[in-house]
PDB file of N, CA and C in Angstrom:
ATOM      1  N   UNK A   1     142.640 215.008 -89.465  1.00  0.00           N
ATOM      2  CA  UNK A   1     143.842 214.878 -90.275  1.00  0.00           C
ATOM      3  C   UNK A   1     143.709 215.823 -91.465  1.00  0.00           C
ATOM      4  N   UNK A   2     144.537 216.868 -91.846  1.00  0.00           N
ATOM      5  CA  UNK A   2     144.365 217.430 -92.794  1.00  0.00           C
ATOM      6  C   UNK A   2     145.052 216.792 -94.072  1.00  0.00           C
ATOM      7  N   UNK A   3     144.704 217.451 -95.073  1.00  0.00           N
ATOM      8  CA  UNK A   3     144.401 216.683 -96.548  1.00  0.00           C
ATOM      9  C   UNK A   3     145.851 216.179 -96.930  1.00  0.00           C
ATOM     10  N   UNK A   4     146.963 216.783 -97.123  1.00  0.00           N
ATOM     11  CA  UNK A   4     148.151 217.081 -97.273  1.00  0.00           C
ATOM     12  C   UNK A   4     148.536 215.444 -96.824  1.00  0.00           C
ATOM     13  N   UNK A   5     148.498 215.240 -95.372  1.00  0.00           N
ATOM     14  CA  UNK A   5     148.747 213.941 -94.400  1.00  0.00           C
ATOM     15  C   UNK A   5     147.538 212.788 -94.858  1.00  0.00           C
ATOM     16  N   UNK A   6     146.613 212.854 -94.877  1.00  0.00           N
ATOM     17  CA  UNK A   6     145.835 212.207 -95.636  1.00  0.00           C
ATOM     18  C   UNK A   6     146.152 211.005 -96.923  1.00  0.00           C
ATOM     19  N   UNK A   7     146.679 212.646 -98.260  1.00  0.00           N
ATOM     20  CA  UNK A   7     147.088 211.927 -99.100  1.00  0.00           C
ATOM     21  C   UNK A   7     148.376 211.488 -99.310  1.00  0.00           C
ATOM     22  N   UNK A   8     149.314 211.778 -98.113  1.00  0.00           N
ATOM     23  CA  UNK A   8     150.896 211.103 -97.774  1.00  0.00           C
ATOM     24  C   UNK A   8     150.235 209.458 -97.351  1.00  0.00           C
ATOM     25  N   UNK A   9     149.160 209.143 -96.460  1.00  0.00           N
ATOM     26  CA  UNK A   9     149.300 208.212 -95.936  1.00  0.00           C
ATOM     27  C   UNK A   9     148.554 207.340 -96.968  1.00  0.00           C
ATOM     28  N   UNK A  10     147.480 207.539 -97.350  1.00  0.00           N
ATOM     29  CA  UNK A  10     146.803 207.205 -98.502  1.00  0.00           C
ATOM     30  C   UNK A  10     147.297 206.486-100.150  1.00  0.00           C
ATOM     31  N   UNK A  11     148.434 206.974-100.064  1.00  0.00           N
ATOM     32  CA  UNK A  11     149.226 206.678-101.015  1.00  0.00           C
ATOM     33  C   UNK A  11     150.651 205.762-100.646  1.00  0.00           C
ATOM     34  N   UNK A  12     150.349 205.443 -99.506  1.00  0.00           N
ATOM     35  CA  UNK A  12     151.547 204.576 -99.376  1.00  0.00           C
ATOM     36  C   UNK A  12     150.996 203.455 -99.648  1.00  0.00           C
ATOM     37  N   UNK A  13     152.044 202.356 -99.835  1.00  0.00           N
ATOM     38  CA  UNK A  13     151.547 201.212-100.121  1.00  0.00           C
ATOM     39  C   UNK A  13     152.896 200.265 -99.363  1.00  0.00           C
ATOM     40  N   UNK A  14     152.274 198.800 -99.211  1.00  0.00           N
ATOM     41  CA  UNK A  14     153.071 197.991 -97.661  1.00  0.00           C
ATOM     42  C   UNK A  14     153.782 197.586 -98.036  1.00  0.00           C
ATOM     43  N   UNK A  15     155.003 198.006 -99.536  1.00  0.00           N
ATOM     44  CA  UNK A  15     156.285 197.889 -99.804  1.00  0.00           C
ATOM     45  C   UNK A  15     156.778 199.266 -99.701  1.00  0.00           C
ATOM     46  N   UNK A  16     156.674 200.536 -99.292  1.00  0.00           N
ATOM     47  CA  UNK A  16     156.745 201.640 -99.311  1.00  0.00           C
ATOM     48  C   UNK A  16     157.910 201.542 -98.193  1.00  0.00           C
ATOM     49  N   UNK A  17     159.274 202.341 -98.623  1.00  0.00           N
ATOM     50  CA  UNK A  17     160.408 202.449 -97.158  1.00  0.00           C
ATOM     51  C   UNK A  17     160.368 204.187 -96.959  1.00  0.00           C
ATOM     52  N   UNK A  18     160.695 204.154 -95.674  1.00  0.00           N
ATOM     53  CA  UNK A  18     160.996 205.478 -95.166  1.00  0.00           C
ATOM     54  C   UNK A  18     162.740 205.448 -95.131  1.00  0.00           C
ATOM     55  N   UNK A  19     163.332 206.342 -95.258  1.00  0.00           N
ATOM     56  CA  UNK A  19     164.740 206.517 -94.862  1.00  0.00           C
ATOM     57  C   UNK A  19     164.721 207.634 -94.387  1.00  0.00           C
ATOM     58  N   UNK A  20     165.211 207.719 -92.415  1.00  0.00           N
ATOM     59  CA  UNK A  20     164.661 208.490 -91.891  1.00  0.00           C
ATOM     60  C   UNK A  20     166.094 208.842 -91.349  1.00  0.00           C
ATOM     61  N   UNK A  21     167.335 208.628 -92.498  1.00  0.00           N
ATOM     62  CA  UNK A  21     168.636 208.813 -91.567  1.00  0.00           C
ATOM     63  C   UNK A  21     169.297 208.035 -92.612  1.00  0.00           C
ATOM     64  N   UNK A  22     171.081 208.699 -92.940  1.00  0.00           N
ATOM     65  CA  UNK A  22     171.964 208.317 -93.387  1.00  0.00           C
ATOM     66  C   UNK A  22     173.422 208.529 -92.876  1.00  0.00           C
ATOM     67  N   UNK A  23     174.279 207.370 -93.012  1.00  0.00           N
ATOM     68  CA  UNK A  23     175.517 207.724 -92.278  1.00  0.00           C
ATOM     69  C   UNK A  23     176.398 207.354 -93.492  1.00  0.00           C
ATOM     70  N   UNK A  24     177.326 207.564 -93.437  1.00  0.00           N
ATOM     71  CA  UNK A  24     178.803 207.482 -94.245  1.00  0.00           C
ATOM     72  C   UNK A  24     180.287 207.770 -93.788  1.00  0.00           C
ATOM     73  N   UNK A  25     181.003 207.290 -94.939  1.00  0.00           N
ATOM     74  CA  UNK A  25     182.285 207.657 -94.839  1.00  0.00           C
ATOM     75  C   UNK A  25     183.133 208.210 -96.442  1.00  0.00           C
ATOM     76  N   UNK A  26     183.465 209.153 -96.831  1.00  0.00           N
ATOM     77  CA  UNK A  26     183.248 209.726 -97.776  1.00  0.00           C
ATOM     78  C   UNK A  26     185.157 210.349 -97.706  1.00  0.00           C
ATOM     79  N   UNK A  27     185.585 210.633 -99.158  1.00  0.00           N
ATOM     80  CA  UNK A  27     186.997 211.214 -99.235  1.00  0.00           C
ATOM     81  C   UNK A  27     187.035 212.428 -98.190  1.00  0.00           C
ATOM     82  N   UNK A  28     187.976 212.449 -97.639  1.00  0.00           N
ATOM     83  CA  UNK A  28     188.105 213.495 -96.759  1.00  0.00           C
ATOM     84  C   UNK A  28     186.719 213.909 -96.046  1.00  0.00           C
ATOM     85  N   UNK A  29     185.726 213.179 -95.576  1.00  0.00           N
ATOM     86  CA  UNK A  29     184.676 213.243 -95.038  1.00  0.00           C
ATOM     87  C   UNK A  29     184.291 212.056 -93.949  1.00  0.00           C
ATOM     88  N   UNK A  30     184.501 212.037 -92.682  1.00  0.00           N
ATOM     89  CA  UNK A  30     183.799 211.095 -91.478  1.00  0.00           C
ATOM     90  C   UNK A  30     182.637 210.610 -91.914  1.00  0.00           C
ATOM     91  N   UNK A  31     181.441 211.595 -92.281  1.00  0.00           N
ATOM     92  CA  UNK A  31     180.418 211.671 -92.247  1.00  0.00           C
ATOM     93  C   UNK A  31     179.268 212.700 -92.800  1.00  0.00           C
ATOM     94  N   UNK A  32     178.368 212.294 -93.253  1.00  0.00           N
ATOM     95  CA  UNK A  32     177.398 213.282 -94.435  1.00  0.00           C
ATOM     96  C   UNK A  32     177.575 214.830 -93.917  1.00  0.00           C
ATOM     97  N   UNK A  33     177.563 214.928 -92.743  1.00  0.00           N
ATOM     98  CA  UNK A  33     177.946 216.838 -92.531  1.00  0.00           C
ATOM     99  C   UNK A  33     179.297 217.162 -93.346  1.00  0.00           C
ATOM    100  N   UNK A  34     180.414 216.306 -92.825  1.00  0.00           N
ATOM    101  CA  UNK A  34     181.427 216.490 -93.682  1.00  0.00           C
ATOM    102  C   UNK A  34     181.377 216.970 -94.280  1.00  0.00           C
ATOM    103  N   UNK A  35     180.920 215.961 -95.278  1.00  0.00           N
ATOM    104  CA  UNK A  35     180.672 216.184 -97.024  1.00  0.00           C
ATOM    105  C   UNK A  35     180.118 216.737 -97.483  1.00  0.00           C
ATOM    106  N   UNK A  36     179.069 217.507 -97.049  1.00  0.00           N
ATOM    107  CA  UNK A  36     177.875 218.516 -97.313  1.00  0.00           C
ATOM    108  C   UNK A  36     179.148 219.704 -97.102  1.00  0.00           C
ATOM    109  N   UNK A  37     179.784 219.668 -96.216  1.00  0.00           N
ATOM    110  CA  UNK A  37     180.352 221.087 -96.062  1.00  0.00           C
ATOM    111  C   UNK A  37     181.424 221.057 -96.969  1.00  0.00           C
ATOM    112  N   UNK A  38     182.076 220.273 -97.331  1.00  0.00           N
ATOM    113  CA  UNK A  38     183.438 220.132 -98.224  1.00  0.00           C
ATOM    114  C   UNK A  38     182.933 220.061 -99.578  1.00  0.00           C
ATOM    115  N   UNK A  39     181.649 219.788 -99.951  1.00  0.00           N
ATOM    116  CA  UNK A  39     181.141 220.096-101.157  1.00  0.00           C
ATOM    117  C   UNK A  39     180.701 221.578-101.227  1.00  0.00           C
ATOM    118  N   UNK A  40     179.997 221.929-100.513  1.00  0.00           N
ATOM    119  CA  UNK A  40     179.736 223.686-100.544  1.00  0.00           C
ATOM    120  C   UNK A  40     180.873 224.484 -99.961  1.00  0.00           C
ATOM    121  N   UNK A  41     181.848 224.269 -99.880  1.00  0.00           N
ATOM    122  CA  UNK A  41     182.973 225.117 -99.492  1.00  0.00           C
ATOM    123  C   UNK A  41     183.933 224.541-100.902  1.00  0.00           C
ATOM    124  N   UNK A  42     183.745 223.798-101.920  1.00  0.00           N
ATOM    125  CA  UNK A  42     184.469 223.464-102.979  1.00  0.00           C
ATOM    126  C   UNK A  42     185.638 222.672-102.774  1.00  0.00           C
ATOM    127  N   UNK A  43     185.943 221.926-101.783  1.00  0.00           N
ATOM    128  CA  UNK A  43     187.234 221.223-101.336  1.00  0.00           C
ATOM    129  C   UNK A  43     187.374 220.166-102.245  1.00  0.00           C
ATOM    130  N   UNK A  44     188.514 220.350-102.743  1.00  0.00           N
ATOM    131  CA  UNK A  44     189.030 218.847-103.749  1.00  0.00           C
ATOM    132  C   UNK A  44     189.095 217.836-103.034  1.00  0.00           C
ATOM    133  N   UNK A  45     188.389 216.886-102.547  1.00  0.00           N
ATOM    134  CA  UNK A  45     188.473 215.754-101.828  1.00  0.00           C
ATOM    135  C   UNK A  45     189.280 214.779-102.436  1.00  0.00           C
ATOM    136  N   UNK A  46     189.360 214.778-103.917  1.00  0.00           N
ATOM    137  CA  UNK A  46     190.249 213.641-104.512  1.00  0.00           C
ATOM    138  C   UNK A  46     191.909 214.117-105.047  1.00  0.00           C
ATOM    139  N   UNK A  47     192.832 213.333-104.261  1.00  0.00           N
ATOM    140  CA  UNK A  47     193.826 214.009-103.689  1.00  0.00           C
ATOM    141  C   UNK A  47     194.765 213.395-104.971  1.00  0.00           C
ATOM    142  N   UNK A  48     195.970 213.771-104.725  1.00  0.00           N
ATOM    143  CA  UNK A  48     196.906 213.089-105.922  1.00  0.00           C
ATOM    144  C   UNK A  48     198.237 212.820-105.237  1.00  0.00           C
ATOM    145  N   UNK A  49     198.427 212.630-103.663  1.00  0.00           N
ATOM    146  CA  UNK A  49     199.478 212.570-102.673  1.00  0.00           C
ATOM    147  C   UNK A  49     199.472 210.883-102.684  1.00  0.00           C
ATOM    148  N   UNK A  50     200.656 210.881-101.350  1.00  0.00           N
ATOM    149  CA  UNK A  50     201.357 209.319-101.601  1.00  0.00           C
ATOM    150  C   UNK A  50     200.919 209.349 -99.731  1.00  0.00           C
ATOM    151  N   UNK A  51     199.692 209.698 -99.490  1.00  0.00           N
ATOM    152  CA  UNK A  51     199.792 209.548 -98.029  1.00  0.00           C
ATOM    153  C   UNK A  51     199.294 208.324 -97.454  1.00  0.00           C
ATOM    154  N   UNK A  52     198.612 207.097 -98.687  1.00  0.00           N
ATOM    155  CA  UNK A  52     197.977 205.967 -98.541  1.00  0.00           C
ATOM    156  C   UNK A  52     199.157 204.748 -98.913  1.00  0.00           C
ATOM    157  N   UNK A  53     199.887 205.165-100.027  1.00  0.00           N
ATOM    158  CA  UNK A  53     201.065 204.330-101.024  1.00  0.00           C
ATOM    159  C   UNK A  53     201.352 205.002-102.058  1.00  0.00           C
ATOM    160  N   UNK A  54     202.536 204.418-102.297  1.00  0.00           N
ATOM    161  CA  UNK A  54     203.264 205.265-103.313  1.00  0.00           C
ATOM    162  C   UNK A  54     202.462 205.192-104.821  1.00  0.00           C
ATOM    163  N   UNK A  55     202.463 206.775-105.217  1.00  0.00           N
ATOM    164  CA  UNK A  55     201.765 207.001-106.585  1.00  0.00           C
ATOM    165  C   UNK A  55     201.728 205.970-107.677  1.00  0.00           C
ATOM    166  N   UNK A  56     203.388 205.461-108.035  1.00  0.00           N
ATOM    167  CA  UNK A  56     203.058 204.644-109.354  1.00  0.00           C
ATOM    168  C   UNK A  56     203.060 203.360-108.591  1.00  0.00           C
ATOM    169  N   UNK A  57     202.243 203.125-107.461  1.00  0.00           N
ATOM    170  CA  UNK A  57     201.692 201.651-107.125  1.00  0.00           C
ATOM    171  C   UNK A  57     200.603 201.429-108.179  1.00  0.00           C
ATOM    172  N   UNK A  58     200.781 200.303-109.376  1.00  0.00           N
ATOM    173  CA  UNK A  58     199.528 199.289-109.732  1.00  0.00           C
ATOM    174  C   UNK A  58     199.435 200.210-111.286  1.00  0.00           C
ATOM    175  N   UNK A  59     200.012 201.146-111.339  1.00  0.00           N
ATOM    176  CA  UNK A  59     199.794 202.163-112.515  1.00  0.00           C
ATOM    177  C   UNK A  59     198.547 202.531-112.313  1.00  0.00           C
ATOM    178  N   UNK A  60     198.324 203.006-111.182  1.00  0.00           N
ATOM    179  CA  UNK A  60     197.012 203.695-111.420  1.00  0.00           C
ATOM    180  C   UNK A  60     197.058 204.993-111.217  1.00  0.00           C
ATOM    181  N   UNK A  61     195.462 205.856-111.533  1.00  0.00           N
ATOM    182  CA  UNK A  61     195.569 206.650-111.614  1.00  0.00           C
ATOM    183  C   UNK A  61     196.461 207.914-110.406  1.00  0.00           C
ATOM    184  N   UNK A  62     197.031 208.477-110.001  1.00  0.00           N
ATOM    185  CA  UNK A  62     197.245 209.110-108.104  1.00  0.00           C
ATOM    186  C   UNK A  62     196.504 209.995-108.019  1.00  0.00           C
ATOM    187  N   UNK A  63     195.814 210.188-108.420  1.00  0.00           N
ATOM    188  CA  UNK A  63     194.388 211.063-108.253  1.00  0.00           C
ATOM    189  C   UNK A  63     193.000 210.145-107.811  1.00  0.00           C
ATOM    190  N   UNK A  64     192.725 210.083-106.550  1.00  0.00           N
ATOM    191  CA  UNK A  64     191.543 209.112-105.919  1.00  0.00           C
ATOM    192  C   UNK A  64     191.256 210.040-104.704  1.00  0.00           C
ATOM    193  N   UNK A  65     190.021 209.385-104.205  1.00  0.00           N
ATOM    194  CA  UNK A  65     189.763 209.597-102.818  1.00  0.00           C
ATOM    195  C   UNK A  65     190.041 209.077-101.936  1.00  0.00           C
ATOM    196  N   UNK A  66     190.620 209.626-100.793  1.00  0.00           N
ATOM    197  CA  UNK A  66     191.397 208.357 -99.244  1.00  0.00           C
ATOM    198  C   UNK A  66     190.324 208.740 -98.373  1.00  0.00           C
ATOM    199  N   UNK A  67     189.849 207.597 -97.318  1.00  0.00           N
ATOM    200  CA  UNK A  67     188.595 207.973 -96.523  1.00  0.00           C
ATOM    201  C   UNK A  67     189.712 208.523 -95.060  1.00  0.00           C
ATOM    202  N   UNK A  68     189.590 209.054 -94.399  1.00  0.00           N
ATOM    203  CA  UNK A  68     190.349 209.604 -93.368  1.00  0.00           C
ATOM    204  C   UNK A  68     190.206 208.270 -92.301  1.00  0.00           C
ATOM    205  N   UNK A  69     191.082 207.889 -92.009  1.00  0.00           N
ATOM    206  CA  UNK A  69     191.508 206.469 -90.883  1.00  0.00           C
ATOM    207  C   UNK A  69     190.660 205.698 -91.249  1.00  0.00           C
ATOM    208  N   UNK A  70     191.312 205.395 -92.188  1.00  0.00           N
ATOM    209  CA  UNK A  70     190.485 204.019 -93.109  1.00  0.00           C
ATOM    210  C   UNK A  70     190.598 202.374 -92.459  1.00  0.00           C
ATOM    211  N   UNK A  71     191.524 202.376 -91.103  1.00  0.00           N
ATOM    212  CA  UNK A  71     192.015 201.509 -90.177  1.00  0.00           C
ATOM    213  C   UNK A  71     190.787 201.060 -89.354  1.00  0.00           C
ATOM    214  N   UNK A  72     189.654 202.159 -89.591  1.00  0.00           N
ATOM    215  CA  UNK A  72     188.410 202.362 -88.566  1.00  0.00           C
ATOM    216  C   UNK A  72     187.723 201.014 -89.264  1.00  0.00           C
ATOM    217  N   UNK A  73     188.021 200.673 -90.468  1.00  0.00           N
ATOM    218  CA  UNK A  73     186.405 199.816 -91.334  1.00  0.00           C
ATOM    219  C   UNK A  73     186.383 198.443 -90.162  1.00  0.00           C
ATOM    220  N   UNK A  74     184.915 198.579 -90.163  1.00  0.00           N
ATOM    221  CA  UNK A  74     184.279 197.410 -89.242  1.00  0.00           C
ATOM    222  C   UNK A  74     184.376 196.217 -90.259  1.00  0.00           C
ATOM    223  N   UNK A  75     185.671 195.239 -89.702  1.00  0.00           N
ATOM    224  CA  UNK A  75     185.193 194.023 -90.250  1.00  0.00           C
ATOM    225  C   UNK A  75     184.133 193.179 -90.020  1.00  0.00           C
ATOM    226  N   UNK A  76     183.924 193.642 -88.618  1.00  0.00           N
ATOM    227  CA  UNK A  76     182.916 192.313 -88.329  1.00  0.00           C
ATOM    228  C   UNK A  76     181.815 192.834 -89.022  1.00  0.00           C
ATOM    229  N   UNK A  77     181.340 194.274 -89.397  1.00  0.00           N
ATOM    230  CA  UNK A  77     179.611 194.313 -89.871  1.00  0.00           C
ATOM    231  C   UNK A  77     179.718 193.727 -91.157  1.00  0.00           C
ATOM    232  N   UNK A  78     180.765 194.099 -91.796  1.00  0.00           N
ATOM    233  CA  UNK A  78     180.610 193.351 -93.126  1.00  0.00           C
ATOM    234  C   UNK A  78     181.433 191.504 -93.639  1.00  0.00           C
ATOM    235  N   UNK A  79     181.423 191.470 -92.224  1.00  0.00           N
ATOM    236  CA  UNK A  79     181.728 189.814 -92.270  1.00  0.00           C
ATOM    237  C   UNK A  79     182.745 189.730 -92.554  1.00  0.00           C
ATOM    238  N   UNK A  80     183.931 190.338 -93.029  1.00  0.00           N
ATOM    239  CA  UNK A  80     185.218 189.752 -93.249  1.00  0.00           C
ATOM    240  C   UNK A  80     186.305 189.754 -92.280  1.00  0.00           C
ATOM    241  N   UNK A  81     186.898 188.692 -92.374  1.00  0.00           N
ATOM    242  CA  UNK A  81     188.421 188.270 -91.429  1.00  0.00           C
ATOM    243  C   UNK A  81     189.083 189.585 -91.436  1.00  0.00           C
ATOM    244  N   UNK A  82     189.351 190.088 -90.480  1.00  0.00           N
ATOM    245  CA  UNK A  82     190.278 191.231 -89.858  1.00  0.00           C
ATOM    246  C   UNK A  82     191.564 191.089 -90.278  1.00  0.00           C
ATOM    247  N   UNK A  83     192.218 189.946 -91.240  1.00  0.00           N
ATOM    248  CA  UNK A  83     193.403 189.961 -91.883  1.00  0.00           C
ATOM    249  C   UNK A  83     193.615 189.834 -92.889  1.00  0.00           C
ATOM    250  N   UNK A  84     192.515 190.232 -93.521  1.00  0.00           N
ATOM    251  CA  UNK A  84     191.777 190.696 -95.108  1.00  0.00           C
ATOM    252  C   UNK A  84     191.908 191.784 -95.200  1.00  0.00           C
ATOM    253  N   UNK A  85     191.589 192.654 -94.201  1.00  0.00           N
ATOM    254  CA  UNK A  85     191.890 194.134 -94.491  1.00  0.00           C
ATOM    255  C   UNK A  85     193.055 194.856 -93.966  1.00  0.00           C
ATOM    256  N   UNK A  86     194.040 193.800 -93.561  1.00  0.00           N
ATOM    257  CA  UNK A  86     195.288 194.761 -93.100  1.00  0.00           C
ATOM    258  C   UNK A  86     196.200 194.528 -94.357  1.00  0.00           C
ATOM    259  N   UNK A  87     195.768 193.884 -95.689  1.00  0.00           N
ATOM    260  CA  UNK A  87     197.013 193.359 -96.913  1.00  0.00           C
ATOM    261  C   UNK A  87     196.561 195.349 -97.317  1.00  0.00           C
ATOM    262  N   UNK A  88     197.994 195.434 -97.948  1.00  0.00           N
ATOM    263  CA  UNK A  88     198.150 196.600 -98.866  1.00  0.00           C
ATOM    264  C   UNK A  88     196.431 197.210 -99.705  1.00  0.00           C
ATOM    265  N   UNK A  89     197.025 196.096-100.470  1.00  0.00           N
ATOM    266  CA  UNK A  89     195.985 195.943-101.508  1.00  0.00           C
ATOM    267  C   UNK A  89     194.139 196.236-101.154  1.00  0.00           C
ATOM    268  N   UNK A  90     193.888 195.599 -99.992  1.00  0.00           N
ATOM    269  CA  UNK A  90     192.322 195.376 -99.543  1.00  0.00           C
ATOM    270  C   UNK A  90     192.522 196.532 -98.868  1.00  0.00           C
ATOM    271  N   UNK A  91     193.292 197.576 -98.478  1.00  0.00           N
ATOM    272  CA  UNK A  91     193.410 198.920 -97.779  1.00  0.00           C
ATOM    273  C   UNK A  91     192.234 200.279 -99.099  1.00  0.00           C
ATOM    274  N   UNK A  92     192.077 199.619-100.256  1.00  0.00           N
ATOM    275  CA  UNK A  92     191.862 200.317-100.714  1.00  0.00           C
ATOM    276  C   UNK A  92     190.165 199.585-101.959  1.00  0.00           C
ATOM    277  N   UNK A  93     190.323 198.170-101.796  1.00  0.00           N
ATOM    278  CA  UNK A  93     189.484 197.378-102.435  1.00  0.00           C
ATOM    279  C   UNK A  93     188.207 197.318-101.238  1.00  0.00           C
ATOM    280  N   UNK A  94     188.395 197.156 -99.915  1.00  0.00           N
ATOM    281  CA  UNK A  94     187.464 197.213 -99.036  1.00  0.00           C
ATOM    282  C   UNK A  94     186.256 197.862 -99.109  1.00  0.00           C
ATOM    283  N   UNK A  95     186.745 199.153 -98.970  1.00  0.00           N
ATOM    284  CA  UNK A  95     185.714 199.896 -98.481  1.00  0.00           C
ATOM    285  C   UNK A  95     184.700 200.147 -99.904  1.00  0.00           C
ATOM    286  N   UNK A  96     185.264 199.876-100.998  1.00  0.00           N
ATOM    287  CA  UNK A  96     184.373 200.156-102.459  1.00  0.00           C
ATOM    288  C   UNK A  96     183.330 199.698-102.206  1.00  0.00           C
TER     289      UNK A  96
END
């Protein structure tokens, strides 16, 4: 074993995590390639359109991020009733 691997293994300790992989869903991004590329190509991901609901819904800001088919979110992984996320409102409180 050379030294390098040695002192990688040597230094771990049996609360130590590996993260050997990440997935997402990101503004105008499916997934971390996405977003890696829409960040180095400079793309404004945070939009100021009415393609989610109309702008002066709630007085908020119309400048946000929309995740692309946001219809996709898995209720069941995160445990909630599938008619929790079809109200207006949880279209956009969900996925936070």
């Amino acid at each position: 074993m050379n030294k390098i691997a040695s002192n990688i293994i040597y230094n771990m300790s049996a609360n130590d995590i590996v993260i050997s992989g990440m997935s997402g869903r990101f503004p105008l991004s499916d997934n971390t390639d996405e977003l890696a590329k829409n960040l180095y190509e400079g793309v404004d991901m945070v939009t100021g359109d009415d393609t989610r609901w109309p702008i002066d819904l709630y007085d908020m800001n119309p400048r946000m991020g929309k995740i692309i088919e946001f219809n996709r979110f898995d209720v069941t992984f995160f445990g909630l009733p599938d008619r929790l996320t079809r109200c207006p409102e949880m279209a956009w409180i969900v996925p936070e």
